[in-house]
N, C-alpha and C. Protein backbone atom coordinates (compact mmCIF):
# COMPACT_ATOMS: atom_id res chain seq x y z
N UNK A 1 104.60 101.13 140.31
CA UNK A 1 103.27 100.71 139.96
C UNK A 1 102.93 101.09 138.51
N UNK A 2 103.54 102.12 138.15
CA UNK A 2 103.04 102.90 136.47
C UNK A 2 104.07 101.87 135.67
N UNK A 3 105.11 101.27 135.94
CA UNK A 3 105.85 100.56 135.04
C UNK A 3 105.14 98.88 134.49
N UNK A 4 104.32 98.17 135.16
CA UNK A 4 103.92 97.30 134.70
C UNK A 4 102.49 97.58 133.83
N UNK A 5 101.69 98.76 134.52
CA UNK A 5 100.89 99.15 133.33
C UNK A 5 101.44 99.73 132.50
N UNK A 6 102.20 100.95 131.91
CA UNK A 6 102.51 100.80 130.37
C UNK A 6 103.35 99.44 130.08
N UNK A 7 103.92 98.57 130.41
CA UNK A 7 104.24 97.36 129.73
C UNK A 7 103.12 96.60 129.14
N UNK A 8 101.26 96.77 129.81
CA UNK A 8 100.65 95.66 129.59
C UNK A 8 100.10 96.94 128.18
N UNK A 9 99.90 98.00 128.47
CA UNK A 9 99.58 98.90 127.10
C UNK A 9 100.25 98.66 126.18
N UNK A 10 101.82 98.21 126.35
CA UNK A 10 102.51 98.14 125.03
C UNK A 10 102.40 96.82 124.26
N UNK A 11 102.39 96.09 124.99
CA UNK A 11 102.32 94.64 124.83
C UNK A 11 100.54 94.21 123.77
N UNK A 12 99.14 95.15 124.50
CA UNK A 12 98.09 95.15 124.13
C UNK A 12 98.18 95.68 122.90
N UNK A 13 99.01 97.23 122.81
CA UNK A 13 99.40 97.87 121.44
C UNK A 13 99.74 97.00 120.27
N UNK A 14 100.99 95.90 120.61
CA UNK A 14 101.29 95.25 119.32
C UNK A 14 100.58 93.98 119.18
N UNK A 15 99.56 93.38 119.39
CA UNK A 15 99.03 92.39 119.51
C UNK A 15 97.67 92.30 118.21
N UNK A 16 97.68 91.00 117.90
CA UNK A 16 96.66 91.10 116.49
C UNK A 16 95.30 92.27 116.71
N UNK A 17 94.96 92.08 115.49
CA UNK A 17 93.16 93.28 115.60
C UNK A 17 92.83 92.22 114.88
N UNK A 18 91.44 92.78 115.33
CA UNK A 18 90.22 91.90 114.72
C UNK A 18 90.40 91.66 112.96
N UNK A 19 89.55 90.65 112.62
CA UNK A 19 90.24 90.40 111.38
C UNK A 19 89.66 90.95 110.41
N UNK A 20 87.81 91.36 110.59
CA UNK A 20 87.63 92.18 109.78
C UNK A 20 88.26 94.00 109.79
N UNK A 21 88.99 93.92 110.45
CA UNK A 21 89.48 95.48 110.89
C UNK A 21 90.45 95.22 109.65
N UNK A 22 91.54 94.08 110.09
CA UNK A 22 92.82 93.84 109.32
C UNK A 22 92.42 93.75 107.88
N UNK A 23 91.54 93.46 107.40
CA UNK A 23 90.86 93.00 105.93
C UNK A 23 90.56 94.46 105.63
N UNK A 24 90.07 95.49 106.27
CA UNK A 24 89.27 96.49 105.87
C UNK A 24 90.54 97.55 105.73
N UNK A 25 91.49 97.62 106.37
CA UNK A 25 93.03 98.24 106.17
C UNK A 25 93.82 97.82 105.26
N UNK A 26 94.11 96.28 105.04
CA UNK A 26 94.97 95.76 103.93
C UNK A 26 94.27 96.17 102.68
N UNK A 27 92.88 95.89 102.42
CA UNK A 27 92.19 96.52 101.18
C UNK A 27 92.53 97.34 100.32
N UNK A 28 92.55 98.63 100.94
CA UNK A 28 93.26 99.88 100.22
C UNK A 28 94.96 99.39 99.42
N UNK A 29 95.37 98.65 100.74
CA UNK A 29 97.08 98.73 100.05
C UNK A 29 97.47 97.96 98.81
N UNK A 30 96.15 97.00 99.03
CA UNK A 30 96.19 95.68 97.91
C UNK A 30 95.44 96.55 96.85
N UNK A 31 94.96 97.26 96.85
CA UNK A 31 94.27 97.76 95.61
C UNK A 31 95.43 98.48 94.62
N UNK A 32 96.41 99.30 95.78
CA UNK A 32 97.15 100.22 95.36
C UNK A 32 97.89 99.25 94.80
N UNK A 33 98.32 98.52 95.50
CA UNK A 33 99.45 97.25 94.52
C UNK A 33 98.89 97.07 92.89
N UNK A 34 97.18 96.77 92.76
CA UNK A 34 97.02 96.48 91.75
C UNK A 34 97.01 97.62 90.26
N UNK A 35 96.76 98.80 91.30
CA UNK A 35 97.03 100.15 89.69
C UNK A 35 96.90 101.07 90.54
N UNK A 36 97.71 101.66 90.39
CA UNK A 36 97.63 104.00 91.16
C UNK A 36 96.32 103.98 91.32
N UNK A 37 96.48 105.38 91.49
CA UNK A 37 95.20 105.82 92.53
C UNK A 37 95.64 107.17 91.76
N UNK A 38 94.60 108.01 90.54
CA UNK A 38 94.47 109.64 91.03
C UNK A 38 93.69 110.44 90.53
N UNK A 39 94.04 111.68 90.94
CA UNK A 39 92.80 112.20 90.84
C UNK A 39 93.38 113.62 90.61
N UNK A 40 92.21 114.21 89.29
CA UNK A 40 92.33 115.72 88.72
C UNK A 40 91.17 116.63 89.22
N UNK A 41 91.43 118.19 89.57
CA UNK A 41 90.44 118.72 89.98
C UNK A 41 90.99 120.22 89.41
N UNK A 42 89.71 120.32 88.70
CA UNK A 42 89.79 121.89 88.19
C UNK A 42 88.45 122.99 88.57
N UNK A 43 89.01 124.04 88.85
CA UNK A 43 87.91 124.69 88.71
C UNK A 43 88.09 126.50 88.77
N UNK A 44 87.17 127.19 88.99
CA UNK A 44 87.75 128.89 89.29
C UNK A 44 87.39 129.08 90.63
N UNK A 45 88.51 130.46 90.96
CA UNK A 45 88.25 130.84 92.59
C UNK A 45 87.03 132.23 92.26
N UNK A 46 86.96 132.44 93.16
CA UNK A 46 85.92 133.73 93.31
C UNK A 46 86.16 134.90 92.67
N UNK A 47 87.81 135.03 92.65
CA UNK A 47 88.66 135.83 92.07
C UNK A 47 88.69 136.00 90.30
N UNK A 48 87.86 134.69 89.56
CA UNK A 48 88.14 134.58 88.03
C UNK A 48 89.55 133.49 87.77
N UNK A 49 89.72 133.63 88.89
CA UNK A 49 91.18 132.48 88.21
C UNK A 49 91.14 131.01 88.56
N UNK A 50 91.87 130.50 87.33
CA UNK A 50 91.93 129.26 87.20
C UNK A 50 92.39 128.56 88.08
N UNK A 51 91.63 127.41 88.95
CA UNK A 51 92.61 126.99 90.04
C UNK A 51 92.01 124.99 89.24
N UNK A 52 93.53 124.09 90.05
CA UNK A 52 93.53 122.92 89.53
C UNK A 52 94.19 122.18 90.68
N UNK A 53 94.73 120.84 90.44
CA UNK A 53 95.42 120.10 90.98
C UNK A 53 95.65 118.99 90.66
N UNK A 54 96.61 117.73 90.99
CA UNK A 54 96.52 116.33 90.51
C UNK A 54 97.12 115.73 91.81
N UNK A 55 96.36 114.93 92.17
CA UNK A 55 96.88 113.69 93.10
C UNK A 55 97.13 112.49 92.54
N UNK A 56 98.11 111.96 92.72
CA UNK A 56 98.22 110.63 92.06
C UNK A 56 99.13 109.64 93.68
N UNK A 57 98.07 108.97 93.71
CA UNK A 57 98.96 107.74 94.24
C UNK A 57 99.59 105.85 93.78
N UNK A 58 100.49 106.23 93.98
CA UNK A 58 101.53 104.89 94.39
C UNK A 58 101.71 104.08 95.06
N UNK A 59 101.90 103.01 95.39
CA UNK A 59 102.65 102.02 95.94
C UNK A 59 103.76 101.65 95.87
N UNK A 60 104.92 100.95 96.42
CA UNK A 60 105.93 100.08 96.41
C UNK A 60 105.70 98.92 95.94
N UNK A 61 104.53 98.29 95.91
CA UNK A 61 103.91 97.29 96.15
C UNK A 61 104.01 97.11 94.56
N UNK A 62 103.27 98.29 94.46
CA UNK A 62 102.77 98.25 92.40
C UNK A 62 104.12 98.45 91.61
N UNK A 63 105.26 99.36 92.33
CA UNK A 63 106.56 99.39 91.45
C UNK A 63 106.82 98.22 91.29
N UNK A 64 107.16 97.42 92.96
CA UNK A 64 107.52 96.18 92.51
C UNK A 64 107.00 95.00 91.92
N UNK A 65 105.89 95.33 91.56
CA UNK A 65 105.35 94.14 90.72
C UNK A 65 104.88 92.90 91.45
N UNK A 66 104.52 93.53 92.80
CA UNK A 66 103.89 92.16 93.66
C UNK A 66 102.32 92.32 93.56
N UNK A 67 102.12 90.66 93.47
CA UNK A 67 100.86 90.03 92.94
C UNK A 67 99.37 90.60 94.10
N UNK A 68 99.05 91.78 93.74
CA UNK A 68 98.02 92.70 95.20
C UNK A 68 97.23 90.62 95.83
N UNK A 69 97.12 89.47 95.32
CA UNK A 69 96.16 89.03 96.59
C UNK A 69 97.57 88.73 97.63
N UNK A 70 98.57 88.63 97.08
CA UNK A 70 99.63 88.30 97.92
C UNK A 70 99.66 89.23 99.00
N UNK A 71 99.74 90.46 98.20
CA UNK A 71 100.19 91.81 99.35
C UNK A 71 98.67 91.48 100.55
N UNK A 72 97.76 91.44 100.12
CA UNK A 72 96.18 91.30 100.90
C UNK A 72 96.32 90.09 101.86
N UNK A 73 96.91 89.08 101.52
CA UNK A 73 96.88 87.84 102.26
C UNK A 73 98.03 87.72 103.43
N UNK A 74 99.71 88.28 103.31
CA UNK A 74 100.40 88.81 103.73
C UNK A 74 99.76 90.03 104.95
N UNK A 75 99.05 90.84 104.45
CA UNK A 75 99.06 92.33 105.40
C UNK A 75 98.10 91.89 106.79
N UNK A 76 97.07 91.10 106.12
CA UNK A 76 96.24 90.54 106.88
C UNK A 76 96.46 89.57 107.67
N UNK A 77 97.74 88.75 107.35
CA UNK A 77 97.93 87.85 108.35
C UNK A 77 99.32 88.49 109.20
N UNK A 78 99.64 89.33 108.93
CA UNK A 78 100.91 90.38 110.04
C UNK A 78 100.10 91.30 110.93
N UNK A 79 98.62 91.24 110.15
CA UNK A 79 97.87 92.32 111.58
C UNK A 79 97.10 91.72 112.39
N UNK A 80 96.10 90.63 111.77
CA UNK A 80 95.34 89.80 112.45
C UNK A 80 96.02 88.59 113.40
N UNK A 81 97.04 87.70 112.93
CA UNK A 81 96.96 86.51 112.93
C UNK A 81 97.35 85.34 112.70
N UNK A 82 95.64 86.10 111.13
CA UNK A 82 95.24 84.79 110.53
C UNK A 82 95.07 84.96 108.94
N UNK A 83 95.06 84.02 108.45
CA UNK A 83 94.43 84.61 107.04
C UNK A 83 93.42 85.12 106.64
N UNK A 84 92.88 85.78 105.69
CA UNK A 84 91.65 86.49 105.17
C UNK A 84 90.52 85.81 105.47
N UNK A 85 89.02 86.38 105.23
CA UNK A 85 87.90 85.13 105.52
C UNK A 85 87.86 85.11 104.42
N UNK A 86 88.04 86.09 103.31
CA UNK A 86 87.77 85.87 101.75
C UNK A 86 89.09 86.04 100.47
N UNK A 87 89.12 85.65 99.48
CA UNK A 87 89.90 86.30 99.07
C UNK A 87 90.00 87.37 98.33
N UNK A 88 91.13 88.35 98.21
CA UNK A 88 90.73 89.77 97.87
C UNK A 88 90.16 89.71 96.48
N UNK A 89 90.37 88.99 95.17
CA UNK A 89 89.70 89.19 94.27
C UNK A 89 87.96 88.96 94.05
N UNK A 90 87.83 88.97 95.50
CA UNK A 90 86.46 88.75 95.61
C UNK A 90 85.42 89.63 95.89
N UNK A 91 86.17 90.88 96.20
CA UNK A 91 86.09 92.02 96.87
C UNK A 91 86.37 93.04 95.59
N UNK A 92 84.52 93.72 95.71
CA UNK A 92 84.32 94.58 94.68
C UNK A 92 85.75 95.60 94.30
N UNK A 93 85.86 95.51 92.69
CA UNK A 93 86.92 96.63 92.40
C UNK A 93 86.08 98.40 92.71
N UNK A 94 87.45 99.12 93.12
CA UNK A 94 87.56 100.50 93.51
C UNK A 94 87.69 101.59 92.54
């Protein structure tokens, strides 16, 4: 009896999402395609000392030189479906 319900869980698992979900996830990756992502933070501990850091993010997307509405139009239609309702250059920059 437990074997045909996890089959219908797994089956439900890989199956499209809603499309504004898929639009609101591809976003980020298409952005990253279009330029890094980072970020510097300095400041002192309680102690007097200097504390810092740098995050910088990447893509594959951006090494390889793929065109971010492509990556956006692509991600969105492997999660949803379907294609976008808009297209990503339409969608305020980050």
């Amino acid at each position: 009896m437990k074997k045909p319900l996890i089959f219908c869980l797994l089956i439900t698992a890989c199956g499209p999402i809603p499309l504004v979900q898929a639009e609101k996830e591809c976003l980020e990756r298409a952005q990253l395609a279009q330029q890094p992502r980072g970020e510097v933070s300095l400041g002192v501990g309680s102690n007097g000392k200097p504390a810092g850091g740098l995050t910088v993010g990447i893509s594959s997307d951006f090494i390889q030189g793929r065109d971010p509405s492509q990556v956006f139009d692509s991600c969105v239609f492997q999660r949803a479906g379907q294609m976008p309702s808009r297209p990503f250059n339409t969608y305020p920059p980050r």
